[in-house]
PDB file of N, CA and C in Angstrom:
ATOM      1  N   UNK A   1      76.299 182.778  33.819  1.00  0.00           N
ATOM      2  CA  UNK A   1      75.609 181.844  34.685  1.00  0.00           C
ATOM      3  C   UNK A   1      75.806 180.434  34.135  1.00  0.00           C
ATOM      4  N   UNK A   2      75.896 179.510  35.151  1.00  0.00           N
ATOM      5  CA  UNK A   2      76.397 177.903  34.600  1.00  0.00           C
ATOM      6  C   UNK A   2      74.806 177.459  34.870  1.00  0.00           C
ATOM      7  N   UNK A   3      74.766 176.158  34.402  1.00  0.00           N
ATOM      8  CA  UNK A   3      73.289 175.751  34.647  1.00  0.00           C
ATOM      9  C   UNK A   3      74.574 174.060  34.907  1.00  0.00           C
ATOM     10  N   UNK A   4      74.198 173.770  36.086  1.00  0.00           N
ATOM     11  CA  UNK A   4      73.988 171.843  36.407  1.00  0.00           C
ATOM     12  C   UNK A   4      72.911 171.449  36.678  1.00  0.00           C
ATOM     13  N   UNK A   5      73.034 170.238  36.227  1.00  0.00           N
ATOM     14  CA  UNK A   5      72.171 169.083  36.509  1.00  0.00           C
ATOM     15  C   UNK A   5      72.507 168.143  37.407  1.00  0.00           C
ATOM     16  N   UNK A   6      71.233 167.532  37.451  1.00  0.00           N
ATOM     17  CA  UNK A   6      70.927 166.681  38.615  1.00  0.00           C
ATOM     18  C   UNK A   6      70.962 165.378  37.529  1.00  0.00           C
ATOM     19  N   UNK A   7      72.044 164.151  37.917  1.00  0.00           N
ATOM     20  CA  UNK A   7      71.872 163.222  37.306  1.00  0.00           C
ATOM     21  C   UNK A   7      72.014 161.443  38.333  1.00  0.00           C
ATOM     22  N   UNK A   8      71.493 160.420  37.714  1.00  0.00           N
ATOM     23  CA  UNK A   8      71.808 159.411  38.971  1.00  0.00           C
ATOM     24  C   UNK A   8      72.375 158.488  38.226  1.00  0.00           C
ATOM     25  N   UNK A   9      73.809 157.969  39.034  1.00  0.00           N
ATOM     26  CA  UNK A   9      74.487 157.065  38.320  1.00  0.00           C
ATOM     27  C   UNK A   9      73.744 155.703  37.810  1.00  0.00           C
ATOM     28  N   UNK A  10      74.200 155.430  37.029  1.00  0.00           N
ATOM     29  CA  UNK A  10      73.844 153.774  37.035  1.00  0.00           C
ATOM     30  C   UNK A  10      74.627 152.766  37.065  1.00  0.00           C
ATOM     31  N   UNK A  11      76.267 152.987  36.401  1.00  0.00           N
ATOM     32  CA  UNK A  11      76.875 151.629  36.441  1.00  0.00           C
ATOM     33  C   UNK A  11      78.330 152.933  36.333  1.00  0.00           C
ATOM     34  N   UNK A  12      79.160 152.060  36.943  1.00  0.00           N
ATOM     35  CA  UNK A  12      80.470 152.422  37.021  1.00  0.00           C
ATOM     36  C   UNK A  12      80.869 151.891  35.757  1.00  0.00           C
ATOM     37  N   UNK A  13      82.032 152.649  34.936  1.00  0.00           N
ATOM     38  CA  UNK A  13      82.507 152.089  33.904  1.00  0.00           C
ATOM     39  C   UNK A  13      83.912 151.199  33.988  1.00  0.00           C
ATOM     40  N   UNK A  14      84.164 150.299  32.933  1.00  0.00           N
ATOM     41  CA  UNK A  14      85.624 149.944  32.920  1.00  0.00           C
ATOM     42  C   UNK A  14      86.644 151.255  32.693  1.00  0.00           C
ATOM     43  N   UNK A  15      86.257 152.828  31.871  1.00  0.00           N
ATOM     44  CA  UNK A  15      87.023 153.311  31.672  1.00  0.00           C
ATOM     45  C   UNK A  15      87.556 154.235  32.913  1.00  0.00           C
ATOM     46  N   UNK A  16      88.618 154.485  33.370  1.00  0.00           N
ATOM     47  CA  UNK A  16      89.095 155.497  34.504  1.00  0.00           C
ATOM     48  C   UNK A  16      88.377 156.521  34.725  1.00  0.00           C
ATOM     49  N   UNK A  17      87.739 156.562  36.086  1.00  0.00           N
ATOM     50  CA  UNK A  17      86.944 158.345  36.095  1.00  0.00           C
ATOM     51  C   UNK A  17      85.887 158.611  35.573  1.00  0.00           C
ATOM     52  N   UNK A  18      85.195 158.024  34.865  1.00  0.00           N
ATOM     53  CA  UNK A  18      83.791 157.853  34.080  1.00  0.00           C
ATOM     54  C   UNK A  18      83.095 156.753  34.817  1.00  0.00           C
ATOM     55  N   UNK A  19      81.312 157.217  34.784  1.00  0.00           N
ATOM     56  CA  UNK A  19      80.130 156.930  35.537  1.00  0.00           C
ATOM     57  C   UNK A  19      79.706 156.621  33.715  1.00  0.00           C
ATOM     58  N   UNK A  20      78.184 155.507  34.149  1.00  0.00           N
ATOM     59  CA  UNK A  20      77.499 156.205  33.404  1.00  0.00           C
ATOM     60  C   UNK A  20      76.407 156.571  33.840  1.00  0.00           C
ATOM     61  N   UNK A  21      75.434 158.139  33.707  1.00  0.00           N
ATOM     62  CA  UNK A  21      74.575 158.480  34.473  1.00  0.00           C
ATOM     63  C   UNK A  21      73.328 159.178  33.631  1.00  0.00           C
ATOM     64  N   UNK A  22      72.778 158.445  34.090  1.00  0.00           N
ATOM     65  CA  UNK A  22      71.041 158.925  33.678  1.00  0.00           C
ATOM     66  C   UNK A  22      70.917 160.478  34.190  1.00  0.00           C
ATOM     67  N   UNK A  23      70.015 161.240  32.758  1.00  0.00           N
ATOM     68  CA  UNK A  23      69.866 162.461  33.125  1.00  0.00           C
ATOM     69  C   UNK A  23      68.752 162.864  32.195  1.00  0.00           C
ATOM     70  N   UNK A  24      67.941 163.462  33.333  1.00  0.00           N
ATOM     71  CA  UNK A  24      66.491 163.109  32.112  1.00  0.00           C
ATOM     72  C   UNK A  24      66.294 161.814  31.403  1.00  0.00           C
ATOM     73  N   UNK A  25      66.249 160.695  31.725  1.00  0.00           N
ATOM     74  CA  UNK A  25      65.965 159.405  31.171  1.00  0.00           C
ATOM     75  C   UNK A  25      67.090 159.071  30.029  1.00  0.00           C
ATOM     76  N   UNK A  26      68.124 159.562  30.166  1.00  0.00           N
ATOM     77  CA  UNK A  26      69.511 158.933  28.756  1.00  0.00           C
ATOM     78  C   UNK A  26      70.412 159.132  29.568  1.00  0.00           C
ATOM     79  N   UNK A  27      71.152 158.100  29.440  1.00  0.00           N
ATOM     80  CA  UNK A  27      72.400 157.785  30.271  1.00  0.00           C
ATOM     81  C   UNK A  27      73.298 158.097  28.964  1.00  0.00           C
ATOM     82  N   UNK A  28      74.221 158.738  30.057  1.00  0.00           N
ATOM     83  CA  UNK A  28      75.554 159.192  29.048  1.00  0.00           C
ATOM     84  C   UNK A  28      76.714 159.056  29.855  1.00  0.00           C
ATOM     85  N   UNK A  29      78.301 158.765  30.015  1.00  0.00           N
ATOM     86  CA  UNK A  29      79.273 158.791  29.951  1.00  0.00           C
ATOM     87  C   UNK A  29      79.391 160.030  30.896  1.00  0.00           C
ATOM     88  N   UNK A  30      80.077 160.231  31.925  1.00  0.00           N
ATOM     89  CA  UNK A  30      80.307 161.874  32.991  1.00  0.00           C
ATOM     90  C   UNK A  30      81.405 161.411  33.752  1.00  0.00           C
ATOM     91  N   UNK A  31      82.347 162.447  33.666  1.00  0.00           N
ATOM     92  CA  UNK A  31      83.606 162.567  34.245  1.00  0.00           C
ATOM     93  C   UNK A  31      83.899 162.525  35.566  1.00  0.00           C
ATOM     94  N   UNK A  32      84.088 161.463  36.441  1.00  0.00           N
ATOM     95  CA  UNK A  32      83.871 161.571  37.401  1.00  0.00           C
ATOM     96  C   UNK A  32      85.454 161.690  38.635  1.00  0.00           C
ATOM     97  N   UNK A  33      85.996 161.937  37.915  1.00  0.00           N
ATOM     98  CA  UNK A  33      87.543 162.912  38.750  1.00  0.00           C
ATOM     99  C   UNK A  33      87.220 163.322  39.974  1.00  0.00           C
ATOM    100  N   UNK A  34      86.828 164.214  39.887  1.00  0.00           N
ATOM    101  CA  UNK A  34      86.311 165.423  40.822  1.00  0.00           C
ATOM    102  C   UNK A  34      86.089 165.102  42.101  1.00  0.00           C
ATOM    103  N   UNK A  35      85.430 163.594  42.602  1.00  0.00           N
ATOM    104  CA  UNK A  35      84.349 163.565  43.245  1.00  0.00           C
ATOM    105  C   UNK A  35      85.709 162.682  44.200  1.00  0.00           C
ATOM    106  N   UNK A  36      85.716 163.090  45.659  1.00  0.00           N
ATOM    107  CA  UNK A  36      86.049 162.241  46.555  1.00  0.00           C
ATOM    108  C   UNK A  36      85.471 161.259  46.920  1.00  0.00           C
ATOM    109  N   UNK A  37      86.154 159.743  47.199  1.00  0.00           N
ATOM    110  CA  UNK A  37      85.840 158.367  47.626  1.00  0.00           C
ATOM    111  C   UNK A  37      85.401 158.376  46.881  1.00  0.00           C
ATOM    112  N   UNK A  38      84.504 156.940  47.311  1.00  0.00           N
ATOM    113  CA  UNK A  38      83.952 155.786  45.995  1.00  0.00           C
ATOM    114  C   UNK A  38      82.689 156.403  45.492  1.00  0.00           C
ATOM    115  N   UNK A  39      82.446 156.117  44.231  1.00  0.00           N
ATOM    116  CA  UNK A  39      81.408 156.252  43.126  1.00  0.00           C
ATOM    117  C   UNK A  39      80.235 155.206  43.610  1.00  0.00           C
ATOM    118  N   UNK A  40      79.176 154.735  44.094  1.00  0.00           N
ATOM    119  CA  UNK A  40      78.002 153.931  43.858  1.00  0.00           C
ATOM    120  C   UNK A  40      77.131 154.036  42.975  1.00  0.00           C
ATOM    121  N   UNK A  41      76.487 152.871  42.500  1.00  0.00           N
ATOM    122  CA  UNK A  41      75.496 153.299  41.436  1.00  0.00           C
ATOM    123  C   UNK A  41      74.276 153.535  42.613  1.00  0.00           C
ATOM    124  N   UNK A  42      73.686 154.143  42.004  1.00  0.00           N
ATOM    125  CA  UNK A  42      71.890 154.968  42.565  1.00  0.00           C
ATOM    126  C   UNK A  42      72.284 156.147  43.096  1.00  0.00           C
ATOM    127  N   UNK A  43      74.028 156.675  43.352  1.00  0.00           N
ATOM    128  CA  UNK A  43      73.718 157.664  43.973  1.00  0.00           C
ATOM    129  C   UNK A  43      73.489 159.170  42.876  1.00  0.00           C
ATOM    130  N   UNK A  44      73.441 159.965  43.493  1.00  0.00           N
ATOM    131  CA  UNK A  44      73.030 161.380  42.861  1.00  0.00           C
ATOM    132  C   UNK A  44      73.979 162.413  42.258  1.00  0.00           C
ATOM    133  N   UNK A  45      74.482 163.079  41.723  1.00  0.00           N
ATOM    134  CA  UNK A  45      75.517 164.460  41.483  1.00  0.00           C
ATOM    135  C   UNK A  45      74.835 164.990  40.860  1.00  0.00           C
ATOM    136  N   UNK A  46      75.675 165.580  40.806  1.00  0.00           N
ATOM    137  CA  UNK A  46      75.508 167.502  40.247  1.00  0.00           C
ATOM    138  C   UNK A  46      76.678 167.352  38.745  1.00  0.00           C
ATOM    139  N   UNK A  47      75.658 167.680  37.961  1.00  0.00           N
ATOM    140  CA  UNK A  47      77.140 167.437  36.228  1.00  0.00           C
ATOM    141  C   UNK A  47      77.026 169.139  35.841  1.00  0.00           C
ATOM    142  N   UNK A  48      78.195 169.605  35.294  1.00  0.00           N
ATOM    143  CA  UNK A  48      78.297 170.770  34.692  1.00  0.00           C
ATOM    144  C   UNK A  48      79.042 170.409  33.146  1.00  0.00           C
ATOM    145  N   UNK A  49      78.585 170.059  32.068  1.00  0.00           N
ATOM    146  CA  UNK A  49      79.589 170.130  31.392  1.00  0.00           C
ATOM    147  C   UNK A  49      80.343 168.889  31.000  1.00  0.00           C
ATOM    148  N   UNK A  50      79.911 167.962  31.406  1.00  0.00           N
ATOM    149  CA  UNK A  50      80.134 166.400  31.352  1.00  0.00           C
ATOM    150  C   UNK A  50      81.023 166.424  32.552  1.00  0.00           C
ATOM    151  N   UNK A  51      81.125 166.600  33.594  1.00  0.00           N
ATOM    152  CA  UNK A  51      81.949 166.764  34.645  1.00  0.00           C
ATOM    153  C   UNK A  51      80.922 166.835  35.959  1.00  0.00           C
ATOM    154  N   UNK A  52      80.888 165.748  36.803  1.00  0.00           N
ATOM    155  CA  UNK A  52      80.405 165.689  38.366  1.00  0.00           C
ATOM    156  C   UNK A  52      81.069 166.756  39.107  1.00  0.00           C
ATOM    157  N   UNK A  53      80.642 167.525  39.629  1.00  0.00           N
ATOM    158  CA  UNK A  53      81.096 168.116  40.847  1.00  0.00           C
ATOM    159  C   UNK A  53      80.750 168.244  42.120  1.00  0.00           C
ATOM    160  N   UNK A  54      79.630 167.358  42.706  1.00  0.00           N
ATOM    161  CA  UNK A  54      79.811 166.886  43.832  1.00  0.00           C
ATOM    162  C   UNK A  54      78.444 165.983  43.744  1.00  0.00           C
ATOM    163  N   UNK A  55      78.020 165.232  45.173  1.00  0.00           N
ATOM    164  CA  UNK A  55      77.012 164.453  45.736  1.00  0.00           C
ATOM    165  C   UNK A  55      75.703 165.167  45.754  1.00  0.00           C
ATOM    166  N   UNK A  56      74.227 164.910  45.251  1.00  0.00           N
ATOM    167  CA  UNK A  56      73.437 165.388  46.329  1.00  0.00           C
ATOM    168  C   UNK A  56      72.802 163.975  46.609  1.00  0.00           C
ATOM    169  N   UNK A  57      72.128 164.818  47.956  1.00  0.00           N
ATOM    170  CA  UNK A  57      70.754 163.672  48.203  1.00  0.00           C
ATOM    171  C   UNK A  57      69.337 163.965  46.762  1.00  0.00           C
ATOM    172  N   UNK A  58      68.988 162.157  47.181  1.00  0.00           N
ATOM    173  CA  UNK A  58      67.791 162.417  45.714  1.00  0.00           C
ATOM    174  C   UNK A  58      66.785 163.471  45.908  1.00  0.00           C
ATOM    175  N   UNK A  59      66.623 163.969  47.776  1.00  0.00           N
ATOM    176  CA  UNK A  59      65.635 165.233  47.536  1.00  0.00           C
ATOM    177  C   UNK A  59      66.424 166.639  46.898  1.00  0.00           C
ATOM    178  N   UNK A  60      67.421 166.785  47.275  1.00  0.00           N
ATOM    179  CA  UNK A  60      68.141 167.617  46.637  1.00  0.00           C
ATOM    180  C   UNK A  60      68.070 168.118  44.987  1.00  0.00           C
ATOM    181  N   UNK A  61      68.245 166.825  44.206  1.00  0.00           N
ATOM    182  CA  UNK A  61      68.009 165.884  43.310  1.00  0.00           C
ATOM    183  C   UNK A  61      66.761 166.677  42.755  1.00  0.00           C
ATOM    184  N   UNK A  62      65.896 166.196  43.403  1.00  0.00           N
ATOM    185  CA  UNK A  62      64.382 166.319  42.860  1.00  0.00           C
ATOM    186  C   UNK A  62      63.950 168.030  42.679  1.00  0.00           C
ATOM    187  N   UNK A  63      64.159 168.282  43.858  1.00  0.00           N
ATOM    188  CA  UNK A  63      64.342 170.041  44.159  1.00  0.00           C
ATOM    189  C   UNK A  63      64.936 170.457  42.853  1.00  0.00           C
ATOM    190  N   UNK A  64      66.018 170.726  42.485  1.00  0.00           N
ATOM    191  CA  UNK A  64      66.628 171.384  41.732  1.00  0.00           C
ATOM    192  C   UNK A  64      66.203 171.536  40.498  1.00  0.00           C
ATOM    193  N   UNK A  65      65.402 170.084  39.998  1.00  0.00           N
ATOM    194  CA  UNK A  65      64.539 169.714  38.791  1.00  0.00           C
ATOM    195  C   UNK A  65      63.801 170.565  38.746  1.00  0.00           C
ATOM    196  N   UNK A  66      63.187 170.652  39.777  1.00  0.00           N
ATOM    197  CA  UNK A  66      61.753 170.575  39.813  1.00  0.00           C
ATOM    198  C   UNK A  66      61.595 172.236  39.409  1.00  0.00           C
ATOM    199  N   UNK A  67      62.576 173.003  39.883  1.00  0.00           N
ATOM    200  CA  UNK A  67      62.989 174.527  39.544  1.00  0.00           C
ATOM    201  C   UNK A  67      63.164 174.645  37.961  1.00  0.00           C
ATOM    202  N   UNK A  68      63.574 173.291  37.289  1.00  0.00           N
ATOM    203  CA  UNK A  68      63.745 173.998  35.817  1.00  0.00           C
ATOM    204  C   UNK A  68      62.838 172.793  35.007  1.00  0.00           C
ATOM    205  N   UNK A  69      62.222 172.108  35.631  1.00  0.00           N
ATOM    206  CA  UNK A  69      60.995 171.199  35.032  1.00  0.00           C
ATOM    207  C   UNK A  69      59.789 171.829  35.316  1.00  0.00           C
ATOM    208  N   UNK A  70      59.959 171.733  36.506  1.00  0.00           N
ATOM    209  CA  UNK A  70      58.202 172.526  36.595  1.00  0.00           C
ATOM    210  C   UNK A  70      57.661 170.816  36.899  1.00  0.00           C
ATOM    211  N   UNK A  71      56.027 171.159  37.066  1.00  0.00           N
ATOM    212  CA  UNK A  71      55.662 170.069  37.077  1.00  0.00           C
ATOM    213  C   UNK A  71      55.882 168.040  36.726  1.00  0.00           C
ATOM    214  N   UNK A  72      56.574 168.428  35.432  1.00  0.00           N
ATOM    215  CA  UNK A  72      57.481 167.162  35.407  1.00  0.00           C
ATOM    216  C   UNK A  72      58.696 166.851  35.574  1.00  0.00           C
ATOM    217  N   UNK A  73      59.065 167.168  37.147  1.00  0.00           N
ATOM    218  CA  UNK A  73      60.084 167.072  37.619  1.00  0.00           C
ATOM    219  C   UNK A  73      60.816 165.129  37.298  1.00  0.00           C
ATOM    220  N   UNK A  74      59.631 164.631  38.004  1.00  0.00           N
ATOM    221  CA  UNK A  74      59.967 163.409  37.912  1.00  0.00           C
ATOM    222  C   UNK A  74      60.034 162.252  37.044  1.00  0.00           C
ATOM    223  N   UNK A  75      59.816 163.065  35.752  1.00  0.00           N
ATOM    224  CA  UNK A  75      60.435 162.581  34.244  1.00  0.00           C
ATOM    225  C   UNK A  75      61.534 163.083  34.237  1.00  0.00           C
ATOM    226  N   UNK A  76      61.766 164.170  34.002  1.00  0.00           N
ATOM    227  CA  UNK A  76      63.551 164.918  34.300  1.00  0.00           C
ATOM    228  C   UNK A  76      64.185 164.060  34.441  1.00  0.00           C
ATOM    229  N   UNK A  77      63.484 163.314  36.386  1.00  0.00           N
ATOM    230  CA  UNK A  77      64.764 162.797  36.927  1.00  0.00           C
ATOM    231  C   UNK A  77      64.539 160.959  36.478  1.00  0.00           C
ATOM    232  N   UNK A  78      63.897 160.858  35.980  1.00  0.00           N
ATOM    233  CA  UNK A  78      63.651 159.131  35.620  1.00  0.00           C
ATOM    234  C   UNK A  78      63.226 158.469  36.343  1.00  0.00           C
ATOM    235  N   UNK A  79      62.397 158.898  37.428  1.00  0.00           N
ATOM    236  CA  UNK A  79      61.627 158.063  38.052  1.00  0.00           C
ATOM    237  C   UNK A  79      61.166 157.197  38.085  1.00  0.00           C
ATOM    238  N   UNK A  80      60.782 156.048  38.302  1.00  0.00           N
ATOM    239  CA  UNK A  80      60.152 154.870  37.847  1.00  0.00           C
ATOM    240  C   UNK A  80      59.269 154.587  38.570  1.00  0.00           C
TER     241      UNK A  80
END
């Protein structure tokens, strides 16, 4: 069984193919190849492994947390 996460970009990098994306409140470096068209910051993916593999919406997002947070889903996801 794989486990992904729900992470939200924040800034596109200078380096090729790399995001950097908040996940659980720490932004880290994620491979972003995978993903057809353009990258925006605020939007949402799915990481396996340091690797995006596709879009969700932030309810999507929140949902998925919320299955392996439990009640503090919305620390997970960095809510503000």
């Amino acid at each position: 069984m794989c486990l992904g996460l729900a992470g939200r970009v924040v800034a596109l990098t200078t380096e090729p193919d790399l995001a950097d994306v908040q996940v659980a409140g720490v932004v880290r470096p994620i491979n972003v190849a995978l993903l057809d068209g353009v990258l925006e910051p605020g939007e949402w993916i799915l990481i396996h492994s340091g690797f995006a593999l596709e879009r969700m919406s932030a309810q999507e997002a929140h949902d998925a947390m919320a299955v392996l947070g439990g009640p503090g889903a919305d620390e997970l996801l960095g809510d503000d």
